[in-house]
C-alpha atoms as a PDB file:
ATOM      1  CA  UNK A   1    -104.945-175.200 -11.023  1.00  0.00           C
ATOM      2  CA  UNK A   2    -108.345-175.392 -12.386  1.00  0.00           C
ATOM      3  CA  UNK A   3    -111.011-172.589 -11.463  1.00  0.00           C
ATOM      4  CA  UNK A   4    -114.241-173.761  -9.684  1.00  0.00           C
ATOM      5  CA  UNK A   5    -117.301-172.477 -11.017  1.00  0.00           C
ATOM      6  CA  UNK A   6    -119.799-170.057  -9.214  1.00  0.00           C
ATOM      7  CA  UNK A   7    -122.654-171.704  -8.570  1.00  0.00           C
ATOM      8  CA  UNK A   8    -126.054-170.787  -5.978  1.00  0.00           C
ATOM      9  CA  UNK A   9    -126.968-173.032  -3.329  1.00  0.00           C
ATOM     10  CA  UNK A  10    -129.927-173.911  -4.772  1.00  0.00           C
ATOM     11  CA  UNK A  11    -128.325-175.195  -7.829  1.00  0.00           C
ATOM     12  CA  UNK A  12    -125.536-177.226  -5.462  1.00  0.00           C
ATOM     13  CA  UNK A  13    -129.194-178.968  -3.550  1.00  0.00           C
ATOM     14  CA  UNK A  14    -130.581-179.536  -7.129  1.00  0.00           C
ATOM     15  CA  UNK A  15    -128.012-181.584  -7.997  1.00  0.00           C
ATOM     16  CA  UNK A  16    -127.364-183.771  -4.983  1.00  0.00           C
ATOM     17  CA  UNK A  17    -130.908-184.561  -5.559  1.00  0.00           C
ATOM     18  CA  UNK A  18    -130.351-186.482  -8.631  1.00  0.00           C
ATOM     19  CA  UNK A  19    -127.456-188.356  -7.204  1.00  0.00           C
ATOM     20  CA  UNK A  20    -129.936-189.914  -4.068  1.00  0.00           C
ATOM     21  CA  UNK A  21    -129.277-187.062  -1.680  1.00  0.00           C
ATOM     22  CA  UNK A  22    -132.655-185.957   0.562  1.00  0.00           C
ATOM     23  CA  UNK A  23    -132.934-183.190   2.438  1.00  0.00           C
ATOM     24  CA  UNK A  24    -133.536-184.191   5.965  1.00  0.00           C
ATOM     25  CA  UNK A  25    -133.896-180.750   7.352  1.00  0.00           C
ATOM     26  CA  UNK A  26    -133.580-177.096   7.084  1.00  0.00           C
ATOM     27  CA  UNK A  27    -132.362-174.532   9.666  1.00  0.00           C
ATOM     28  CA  UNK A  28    -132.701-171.095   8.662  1.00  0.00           C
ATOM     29  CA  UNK A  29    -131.159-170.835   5.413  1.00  0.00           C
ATOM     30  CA  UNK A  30    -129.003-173.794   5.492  1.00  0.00           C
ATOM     31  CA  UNK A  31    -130.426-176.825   4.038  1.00  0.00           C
ATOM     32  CA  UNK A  32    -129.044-180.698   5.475  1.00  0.00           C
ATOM     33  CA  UNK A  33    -128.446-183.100   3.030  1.00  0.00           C
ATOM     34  CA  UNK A  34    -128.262-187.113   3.587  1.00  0.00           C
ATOM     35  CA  UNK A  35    -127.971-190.024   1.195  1.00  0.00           C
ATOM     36  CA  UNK A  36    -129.133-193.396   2.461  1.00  0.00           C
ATOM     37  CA  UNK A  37    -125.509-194.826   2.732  1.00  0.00           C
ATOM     38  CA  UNK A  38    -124.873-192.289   5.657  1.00  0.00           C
ATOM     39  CA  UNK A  39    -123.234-189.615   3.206  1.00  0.00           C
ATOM     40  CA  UNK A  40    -123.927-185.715   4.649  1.00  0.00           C
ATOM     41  CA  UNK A  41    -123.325-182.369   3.858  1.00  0.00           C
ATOM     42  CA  UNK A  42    -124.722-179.000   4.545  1.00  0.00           C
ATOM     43  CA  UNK A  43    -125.596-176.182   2.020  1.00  0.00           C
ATOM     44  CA  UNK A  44    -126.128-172.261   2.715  1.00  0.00           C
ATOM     45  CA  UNK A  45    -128.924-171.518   0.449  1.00  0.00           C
ATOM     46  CA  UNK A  46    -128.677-167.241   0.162  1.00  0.00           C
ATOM     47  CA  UNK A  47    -130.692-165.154  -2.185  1.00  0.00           C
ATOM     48  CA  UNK A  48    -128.435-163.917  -4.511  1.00  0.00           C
ATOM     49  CA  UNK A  49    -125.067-165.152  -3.349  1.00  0.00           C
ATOM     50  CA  UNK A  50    -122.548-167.884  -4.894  1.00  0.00           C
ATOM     51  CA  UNK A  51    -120.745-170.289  -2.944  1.00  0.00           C
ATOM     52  CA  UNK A  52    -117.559-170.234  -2.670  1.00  0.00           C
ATOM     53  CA  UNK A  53    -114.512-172.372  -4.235  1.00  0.00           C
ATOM     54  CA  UNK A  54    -113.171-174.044  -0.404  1.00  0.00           C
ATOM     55  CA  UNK A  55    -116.980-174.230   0.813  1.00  0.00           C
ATOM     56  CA  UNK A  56    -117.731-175.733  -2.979  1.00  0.00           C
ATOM     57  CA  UNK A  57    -114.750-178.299  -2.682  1.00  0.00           C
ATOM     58  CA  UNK A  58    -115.855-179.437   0.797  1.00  0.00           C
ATOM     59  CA  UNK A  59    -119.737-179.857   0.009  1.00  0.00           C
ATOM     60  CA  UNK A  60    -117.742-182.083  -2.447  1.00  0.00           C
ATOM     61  CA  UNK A  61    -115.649-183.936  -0.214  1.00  0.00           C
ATOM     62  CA  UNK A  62    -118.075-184.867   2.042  1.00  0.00           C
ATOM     63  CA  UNK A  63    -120.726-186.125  -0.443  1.00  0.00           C
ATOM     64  CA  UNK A  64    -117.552-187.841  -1.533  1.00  0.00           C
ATOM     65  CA  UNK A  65    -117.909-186.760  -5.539  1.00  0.00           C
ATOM     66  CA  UNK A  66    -115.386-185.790  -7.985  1.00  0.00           C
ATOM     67  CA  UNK A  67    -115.633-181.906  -9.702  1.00  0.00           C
ATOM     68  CA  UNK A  68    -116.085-183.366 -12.536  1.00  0.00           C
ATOM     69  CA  UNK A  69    -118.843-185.685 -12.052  1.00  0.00           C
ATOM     70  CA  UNK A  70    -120.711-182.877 -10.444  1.00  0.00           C
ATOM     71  CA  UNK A  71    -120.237-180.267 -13.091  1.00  0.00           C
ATOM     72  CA  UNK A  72    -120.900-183.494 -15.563  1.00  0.00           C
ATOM     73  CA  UNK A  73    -124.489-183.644 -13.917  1.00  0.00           C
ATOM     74  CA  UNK A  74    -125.304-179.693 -13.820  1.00  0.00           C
ATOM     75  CA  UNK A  75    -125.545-179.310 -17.269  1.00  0.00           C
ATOM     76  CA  UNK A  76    -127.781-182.786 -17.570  1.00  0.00           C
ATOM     77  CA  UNK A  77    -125.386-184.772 -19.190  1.00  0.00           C
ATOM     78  CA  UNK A  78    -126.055-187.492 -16.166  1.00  0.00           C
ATOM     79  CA  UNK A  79    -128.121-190.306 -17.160  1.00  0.00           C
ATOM     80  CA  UNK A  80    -130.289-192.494 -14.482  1.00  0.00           C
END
């Protein structure tokens, strides 16, 4: 089994950006996510703390993206 990576909210939002995602609204410290086909998802965005590997894998699922492709675009490998 392959290890997810620890990664900050803010970095999770970041990237969804790039791939069309907008945030549509905050509530406290979680930040709403939705793509113009109707894809959602919700991200905690704490000071200091990483997300975890099942919250990681279903921001993932519902944005409907592979590990991969994700990791692919944090390190700016993804070209528009």
């Amino acid at each position: 089994m392959t290890r997810f990576p620890s990664l900050e909210g803010k970095e999770i939002v970041s990237v969804l950006e790039r791939y069309g995602f907008v945030v549509e609204r905050q509530r406290g410290s979680h930040i709403f996510l939705k793509h113009p086909d109707g894809r959602a998802t919700v991200v905690p965005v704490h000071a200091g703390e990483t997300i975890g590997p099942g919250l990681f894998a279903k921001i993932l699922r519902d944005v409907e993206l592979h590990r991969e492709d994700f990791l692919k675009d944090k390190k700016g490998k993804r070209q528009k």
